[in-house]
C-alpha atoms as a PDB file:
ATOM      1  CA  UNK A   1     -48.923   9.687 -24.020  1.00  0.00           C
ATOM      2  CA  UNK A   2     -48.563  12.906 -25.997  1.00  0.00           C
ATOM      3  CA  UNK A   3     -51.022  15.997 -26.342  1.00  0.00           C
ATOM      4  CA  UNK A   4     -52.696  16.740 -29.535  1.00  0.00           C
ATOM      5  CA  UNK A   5     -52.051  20.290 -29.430  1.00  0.00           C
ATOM      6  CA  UNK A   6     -50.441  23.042 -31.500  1.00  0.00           C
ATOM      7  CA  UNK A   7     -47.266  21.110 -32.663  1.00  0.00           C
ATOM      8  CA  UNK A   8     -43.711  22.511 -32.143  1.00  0.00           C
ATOM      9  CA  UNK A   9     -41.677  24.171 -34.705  1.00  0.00           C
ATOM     10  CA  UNK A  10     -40.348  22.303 -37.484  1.00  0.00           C
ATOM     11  CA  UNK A  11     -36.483  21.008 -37.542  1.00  0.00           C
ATOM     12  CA  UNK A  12     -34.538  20.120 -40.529  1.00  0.00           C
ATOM     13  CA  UNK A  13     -33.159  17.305 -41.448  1.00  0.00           C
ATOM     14  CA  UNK A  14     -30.923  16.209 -44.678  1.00  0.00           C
ATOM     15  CA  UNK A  15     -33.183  14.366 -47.391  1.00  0.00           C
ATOM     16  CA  UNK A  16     -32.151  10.721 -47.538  1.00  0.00           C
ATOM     17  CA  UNK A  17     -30.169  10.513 -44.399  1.00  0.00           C
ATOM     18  CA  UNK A  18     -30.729   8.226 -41.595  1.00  0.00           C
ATOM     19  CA  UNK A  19     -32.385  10.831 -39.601  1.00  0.00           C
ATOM     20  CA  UNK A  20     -34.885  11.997 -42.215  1.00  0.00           C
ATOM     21  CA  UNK A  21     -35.538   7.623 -42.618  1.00  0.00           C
ATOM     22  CA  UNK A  22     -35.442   6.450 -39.149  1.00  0.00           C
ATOM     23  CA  UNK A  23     -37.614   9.952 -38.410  1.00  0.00           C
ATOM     24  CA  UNK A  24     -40.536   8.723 -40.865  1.00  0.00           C
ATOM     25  CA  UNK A  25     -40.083   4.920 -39.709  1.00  0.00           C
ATOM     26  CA  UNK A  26     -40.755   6.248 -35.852  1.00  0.00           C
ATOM     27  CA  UNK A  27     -43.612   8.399 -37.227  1.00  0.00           C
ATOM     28  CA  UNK A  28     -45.173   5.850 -39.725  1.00  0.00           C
ATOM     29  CA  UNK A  29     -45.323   8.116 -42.728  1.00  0.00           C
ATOM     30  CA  UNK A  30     -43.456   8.985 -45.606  1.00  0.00           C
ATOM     31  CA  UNK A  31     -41.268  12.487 -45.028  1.00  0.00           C
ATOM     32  CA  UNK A  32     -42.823  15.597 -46.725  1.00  0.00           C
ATOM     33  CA  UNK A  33     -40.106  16.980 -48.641  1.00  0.00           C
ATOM     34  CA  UNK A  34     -39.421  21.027 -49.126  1.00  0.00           C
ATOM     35  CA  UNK A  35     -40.402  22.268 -52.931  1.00  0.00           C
ATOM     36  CA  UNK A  36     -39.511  19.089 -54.755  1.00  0.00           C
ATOM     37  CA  UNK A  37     -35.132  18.783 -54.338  1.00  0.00           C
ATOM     38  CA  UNK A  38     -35.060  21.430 -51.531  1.00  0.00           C
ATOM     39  CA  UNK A  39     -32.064  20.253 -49.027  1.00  0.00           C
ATOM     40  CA  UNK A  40     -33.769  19.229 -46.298  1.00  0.00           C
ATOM     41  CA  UNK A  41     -36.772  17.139 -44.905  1.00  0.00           C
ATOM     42  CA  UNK A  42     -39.014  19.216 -42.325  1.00  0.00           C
ATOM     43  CA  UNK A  43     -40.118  16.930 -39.243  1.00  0.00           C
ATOM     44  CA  UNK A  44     -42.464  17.959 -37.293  1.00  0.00           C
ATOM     45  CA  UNK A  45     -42.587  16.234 -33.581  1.00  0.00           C
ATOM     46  CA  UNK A  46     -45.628  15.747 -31.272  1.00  0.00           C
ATOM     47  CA  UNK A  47     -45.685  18.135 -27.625  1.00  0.00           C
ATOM     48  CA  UNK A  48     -45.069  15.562 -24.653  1.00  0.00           C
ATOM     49  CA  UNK A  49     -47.727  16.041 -22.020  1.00  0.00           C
ATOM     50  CA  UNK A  50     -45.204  15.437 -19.376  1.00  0.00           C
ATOM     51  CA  UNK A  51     -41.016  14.976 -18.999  1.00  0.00           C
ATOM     52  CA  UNK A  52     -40.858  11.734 -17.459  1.00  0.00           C
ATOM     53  CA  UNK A  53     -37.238  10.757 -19.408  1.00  0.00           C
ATOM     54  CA  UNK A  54     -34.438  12.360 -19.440  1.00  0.00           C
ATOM     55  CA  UNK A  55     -32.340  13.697 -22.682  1.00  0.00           C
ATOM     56  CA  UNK A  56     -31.455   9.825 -24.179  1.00  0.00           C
ATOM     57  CA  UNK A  57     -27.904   9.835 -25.726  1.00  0.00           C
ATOM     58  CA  UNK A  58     -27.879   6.862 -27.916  1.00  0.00           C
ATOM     59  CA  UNK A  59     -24.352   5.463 -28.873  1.00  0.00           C
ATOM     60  CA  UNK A  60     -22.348   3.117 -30.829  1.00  0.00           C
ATOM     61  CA  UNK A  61     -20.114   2.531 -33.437  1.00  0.00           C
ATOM     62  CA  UNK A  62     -21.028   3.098 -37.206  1.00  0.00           C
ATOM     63  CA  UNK A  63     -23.981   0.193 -38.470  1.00  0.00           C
ATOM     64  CA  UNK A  64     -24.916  -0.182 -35.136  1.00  0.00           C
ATOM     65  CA  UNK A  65     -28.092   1.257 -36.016  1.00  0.00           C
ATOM     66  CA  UNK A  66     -27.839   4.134 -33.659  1.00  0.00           C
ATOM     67  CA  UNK A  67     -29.484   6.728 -35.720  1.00  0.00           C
ATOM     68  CA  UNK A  68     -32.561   4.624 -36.443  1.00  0.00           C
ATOM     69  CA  UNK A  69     -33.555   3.340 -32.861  1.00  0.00           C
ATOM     70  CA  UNK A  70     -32.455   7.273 -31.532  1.00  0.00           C
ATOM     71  CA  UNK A  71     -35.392   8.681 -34.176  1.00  0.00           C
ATOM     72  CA  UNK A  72     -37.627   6.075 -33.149  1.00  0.00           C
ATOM     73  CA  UNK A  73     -37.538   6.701 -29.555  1.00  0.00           C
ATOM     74  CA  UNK A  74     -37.088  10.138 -30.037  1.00  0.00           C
ATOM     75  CA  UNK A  75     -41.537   9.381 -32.332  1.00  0.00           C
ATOM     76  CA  UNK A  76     -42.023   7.750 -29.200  1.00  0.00           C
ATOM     77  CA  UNK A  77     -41.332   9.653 -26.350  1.00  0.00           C
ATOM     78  CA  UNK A  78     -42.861  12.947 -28.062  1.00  0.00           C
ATOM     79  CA  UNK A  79     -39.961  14.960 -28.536  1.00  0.00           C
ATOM     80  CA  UNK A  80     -36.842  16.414 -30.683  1.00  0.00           C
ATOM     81  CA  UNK A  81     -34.163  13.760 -32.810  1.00  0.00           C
ATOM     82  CA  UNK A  82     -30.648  15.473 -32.774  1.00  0.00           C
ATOM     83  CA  UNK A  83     -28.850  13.751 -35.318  1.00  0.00           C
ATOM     84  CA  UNK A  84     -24.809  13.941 -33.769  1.00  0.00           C
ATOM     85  CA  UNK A  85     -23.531  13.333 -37.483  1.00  0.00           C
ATOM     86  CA  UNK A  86     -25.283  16.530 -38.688  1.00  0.00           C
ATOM     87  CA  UNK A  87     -23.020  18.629 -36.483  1.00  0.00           C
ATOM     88  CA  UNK A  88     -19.837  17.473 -37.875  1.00  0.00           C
ATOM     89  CA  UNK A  89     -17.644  19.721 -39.486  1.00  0.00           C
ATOM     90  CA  UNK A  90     -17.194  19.060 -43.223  1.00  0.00           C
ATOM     91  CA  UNK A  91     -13.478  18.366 -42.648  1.00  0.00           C
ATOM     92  CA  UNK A  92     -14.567  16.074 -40.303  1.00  0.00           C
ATOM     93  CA  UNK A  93     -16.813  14.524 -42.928  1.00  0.00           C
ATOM     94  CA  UNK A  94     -13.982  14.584 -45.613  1.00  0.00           C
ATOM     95  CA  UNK A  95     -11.195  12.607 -43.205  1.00  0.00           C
ATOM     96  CA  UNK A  96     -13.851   9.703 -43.144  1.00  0.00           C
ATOM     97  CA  UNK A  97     -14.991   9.487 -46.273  1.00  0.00           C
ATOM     98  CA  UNK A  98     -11.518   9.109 -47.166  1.00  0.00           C
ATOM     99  CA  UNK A  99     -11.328   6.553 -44.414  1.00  0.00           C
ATOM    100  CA  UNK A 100      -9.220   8.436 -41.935  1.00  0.00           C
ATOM    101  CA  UNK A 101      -9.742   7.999 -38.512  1.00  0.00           C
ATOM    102  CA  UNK A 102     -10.795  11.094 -37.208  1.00  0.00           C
ATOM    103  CA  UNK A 103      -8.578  12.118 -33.995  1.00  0.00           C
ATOM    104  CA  UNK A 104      -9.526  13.268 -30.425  1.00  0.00           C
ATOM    105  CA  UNK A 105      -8.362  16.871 -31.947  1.00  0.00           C
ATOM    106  CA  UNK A 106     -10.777  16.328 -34.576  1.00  0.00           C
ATOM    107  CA  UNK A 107     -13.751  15.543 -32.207  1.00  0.00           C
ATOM    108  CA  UNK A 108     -13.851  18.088 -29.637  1.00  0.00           C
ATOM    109  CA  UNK A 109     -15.688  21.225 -31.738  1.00  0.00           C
ATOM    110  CA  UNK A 110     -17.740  18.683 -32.470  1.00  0.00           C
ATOM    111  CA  UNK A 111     -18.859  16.950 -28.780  1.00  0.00           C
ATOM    112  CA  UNK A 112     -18.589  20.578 -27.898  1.00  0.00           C
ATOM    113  CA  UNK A 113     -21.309  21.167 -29.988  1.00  0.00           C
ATOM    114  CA  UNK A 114     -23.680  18.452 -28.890  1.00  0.00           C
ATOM    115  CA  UNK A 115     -23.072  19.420 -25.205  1.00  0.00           C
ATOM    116  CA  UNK A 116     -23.939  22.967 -26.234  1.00  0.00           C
ATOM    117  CA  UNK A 117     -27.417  21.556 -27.815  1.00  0.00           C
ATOM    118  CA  UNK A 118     -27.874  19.348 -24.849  1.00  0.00           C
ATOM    119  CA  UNK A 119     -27.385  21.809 -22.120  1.00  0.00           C
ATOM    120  CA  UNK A 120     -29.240  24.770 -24.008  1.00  0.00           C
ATOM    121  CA  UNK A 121     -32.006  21.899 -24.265  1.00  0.00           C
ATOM    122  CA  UNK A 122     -31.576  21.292 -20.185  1.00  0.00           C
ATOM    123  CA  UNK A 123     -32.375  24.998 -19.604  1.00  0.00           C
ATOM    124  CA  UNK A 124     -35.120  24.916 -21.103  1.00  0.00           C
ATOM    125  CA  UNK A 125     -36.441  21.918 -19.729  1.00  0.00           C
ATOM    126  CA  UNK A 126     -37.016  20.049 -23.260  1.00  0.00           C
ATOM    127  CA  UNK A 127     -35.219  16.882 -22.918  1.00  0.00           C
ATOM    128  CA  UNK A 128     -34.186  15.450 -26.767  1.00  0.00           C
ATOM    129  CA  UNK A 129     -33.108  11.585 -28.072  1.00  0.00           C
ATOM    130  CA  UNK A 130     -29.474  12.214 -29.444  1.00  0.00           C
ATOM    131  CA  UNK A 131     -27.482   9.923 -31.676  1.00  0.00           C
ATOM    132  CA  UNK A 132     -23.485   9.965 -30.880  1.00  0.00           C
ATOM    133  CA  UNK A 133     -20.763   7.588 -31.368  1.00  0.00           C
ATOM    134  CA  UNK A 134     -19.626   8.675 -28.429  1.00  0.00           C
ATOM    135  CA  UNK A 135     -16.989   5.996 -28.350  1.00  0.00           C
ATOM    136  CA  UNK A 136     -15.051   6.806 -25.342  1.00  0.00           C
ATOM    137  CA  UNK A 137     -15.902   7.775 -21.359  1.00  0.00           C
ATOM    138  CA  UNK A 138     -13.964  11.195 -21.894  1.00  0.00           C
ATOM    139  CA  UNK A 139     -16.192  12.056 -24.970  1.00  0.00           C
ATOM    140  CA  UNK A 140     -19.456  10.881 -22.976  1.00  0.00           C
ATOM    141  CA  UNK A 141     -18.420  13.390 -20.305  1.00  0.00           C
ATOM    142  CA  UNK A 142     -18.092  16.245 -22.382  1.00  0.00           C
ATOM    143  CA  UNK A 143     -21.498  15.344 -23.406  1.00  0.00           C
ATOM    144  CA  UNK A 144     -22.368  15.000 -19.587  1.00  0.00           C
ATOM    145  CA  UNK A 145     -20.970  18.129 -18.730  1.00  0.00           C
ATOM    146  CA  UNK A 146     -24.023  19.855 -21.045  1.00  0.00           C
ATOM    147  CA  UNK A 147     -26.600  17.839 -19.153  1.00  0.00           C
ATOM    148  CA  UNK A 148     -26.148  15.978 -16.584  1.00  0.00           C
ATOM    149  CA  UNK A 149     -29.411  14.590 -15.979  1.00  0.00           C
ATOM    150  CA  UNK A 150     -28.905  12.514 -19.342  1.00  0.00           C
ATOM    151  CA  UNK A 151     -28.730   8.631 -19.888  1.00  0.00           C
ATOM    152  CA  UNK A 152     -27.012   6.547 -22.713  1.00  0.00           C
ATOM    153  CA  UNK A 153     -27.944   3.404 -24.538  1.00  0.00           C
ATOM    154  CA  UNK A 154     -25.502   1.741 -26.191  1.00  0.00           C
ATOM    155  CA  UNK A 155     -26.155  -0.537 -29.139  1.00  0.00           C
ATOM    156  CA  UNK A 156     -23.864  -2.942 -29.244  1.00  0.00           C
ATOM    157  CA  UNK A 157     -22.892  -5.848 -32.118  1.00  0.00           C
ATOM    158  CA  UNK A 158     -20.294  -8.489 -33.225  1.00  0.00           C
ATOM    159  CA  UNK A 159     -17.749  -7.010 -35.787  1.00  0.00           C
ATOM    160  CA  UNK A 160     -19.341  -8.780 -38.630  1.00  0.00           C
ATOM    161  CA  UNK A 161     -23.248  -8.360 -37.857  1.00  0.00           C
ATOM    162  CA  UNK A 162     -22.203  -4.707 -37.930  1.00  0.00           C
ATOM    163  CA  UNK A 163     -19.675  -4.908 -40.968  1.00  0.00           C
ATOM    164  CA  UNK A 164     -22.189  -6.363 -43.105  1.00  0.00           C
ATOM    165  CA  UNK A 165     -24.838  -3.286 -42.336  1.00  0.00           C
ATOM    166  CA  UNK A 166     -22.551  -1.350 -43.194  1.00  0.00           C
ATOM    167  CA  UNK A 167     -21.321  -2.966 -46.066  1.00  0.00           C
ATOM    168  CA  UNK A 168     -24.694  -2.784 -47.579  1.00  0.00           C
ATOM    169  CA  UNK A 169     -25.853   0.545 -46.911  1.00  0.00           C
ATOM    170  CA  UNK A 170     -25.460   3.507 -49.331  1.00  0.00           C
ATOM    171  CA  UNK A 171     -26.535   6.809 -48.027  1.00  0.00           C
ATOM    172  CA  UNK A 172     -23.664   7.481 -44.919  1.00  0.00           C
ATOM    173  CA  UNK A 173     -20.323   8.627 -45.655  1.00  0.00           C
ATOM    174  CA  UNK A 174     -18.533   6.232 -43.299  1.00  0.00           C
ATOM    175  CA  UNK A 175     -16.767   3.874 -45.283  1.00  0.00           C
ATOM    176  CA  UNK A 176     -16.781   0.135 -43.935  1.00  0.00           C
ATOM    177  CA  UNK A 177     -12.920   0.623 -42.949  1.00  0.00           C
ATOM    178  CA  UNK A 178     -12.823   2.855 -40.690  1.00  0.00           C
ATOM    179  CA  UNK A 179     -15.155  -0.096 -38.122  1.00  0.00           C
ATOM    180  CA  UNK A 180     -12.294  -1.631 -36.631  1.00  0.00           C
ATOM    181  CA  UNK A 181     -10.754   1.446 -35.438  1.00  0.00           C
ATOM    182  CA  UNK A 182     -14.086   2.634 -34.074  1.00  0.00           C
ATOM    183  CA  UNK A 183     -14.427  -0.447 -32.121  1.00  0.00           C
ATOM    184  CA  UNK A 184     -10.540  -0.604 -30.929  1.00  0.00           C
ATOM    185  CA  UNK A 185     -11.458   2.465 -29.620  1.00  0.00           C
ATOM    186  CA  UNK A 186     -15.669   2.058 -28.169  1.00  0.00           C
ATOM    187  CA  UNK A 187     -15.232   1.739 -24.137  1.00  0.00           C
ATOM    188  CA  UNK A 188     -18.710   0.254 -22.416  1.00  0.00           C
ATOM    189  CA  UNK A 189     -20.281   2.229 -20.129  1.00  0.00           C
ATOM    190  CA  UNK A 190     -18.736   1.677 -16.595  1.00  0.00           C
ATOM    191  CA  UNK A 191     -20.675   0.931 -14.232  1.00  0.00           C
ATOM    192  CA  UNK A 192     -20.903   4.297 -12.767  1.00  0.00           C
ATOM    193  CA  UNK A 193     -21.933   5.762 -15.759  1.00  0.00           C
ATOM    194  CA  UNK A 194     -26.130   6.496 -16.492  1.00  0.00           C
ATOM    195  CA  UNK A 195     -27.137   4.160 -19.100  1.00  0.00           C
ATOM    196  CA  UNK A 196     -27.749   0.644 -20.469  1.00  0.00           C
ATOM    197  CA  UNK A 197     -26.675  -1.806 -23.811  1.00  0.00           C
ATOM    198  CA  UNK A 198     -28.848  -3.497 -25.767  1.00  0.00           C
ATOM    199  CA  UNK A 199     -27.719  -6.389 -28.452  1.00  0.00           C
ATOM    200  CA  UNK A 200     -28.164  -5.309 -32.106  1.00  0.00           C
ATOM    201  CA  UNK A 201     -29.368  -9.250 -33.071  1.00  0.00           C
ATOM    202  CA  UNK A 202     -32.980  -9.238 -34.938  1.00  0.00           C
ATOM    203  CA  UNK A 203     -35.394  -7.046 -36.530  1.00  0.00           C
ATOM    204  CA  UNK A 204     -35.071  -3.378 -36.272  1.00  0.00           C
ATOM    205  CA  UNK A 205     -38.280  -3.349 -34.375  1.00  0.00           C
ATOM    206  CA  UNK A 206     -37.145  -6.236 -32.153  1.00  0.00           C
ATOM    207  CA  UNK A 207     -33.924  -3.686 -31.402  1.00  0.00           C
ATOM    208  CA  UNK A 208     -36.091  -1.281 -30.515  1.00  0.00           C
ATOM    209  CA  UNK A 209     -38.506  -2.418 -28.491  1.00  0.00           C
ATOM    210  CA  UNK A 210     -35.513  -4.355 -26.658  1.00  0.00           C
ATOM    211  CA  UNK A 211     -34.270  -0.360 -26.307  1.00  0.00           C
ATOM    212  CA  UNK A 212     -37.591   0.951 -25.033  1.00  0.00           C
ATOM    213  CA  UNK A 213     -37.375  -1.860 -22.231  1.00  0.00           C
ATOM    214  CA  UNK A 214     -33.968  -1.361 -21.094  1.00  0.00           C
ATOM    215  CA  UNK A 215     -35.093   2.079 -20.881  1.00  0.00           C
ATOM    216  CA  UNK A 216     -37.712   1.853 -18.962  1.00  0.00           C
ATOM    217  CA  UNK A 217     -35.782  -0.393 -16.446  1.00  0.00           C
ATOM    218  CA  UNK A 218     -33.245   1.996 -16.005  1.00  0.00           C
ATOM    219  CA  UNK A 219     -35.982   4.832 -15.129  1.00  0.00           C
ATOM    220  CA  UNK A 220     -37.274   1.809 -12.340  1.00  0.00           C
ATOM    221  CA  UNK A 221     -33.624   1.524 -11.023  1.00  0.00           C
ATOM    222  CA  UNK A 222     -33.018   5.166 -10.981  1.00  0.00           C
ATOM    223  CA  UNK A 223     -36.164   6.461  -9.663  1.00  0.00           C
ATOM    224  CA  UNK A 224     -37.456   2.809  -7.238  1.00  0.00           C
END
């Protein structure tokens, strides 16, 4: 449930990215836009009565459909969407849209980053829904290390289910190529670590909702 209140500030999204899509999906409405071609979509999220989740990490490699069920929960549960791609560094950006596989060198500023956001976001007691790749255990501790209270869900998909998303899409700069090398290198979560996986197969809302119950299972585990 979620009050009706005065609403938080604004955050800013990129027009046309998966955050400023996935956002409006969650939110059924179209995304107001700044002044007609301003740079980014303003999305406004609803105040949560109550914290009764902690900050959601949600994970997987590219076309797994990360971003979109991360800004749906994020509608849901009442509170802020961090899109993880937003804080890459354009070098970063420019090794994979050149298809180069960016390197454990390469990722540290940028999981720095996100733990910064996420532990900032602990102290202040405002839990958020986060979208990460977040391929490998080291990377989810650095994440971890921000906020520890924080749970991943980790969509998960056969090579070609999630070759042929991204094969079709047209608005991310990750070029189809670089997939195998993201999933050579995607560890599941241990057993020790806070979180679940869901299967990509069917609709996005059937991902979603299949998201929202794992979710809520974990919270029984963790808490019964």
């Amino acid at each position: 449930s979620v009050a009706t209140g005065d609403p938080p500030p604004p955050y800013a999204v990129p027009p046309g990215s998966h955050a400023e899509v996935a956002w409006a999906h969650g939110n059924g409405r179209q995304p107001s836009r700044m002044g007609g071609g301003g740079r980014h979509t303003v999305c406004r999220m609803v105040q949560p009565r109550e914290v009764t989740v902690p900050s959601v990490v949600v994970i997987g490699v590219s076309g797994s459909g990360k971003s979109t069920v991360a800004a749906r929960l994020a509608a849901r549960l009442g509170r802020e969407f961090v899109e993880g791609d937003e804080f890459h560094p354009a070098e970063n950006v420019a090794k994979m849209s050149a298809g180069i596989p960016l390197t454990d060198e390469d990722r540290l500023p940028w999981l720095g980053a996100l733990a910064g956001v996420l532990a900032e976001r602990a102290a202040s007691g405002i839990p958020v829904v986060l979208s990460c790749s977040a391929l490998r255990r080291r990377y989810r501790e650095i994440l971890r290390a921000g906020d520890p209270s924080l749970v991943f869900i980790h969509v998960h998909g056969a090579a070609e289910v999630l070759r042929n998303r991204i094969e079709a899409r047209r608005d991310h700069f990750m070029p189809p190529n670089l997939l195998e090398s993201q999933l050579a290198s995607m560890e599941p979560l241990a057993q020790d670590e806070p979180g679940v996986t869901v299967s990509v197969v069917g609709s996005p809302d059937e991902v979603f909702e299949r998201a929202v119950a794992a979710l809520a299972g974990l919270r029984s585990v963790r808490t019964g």
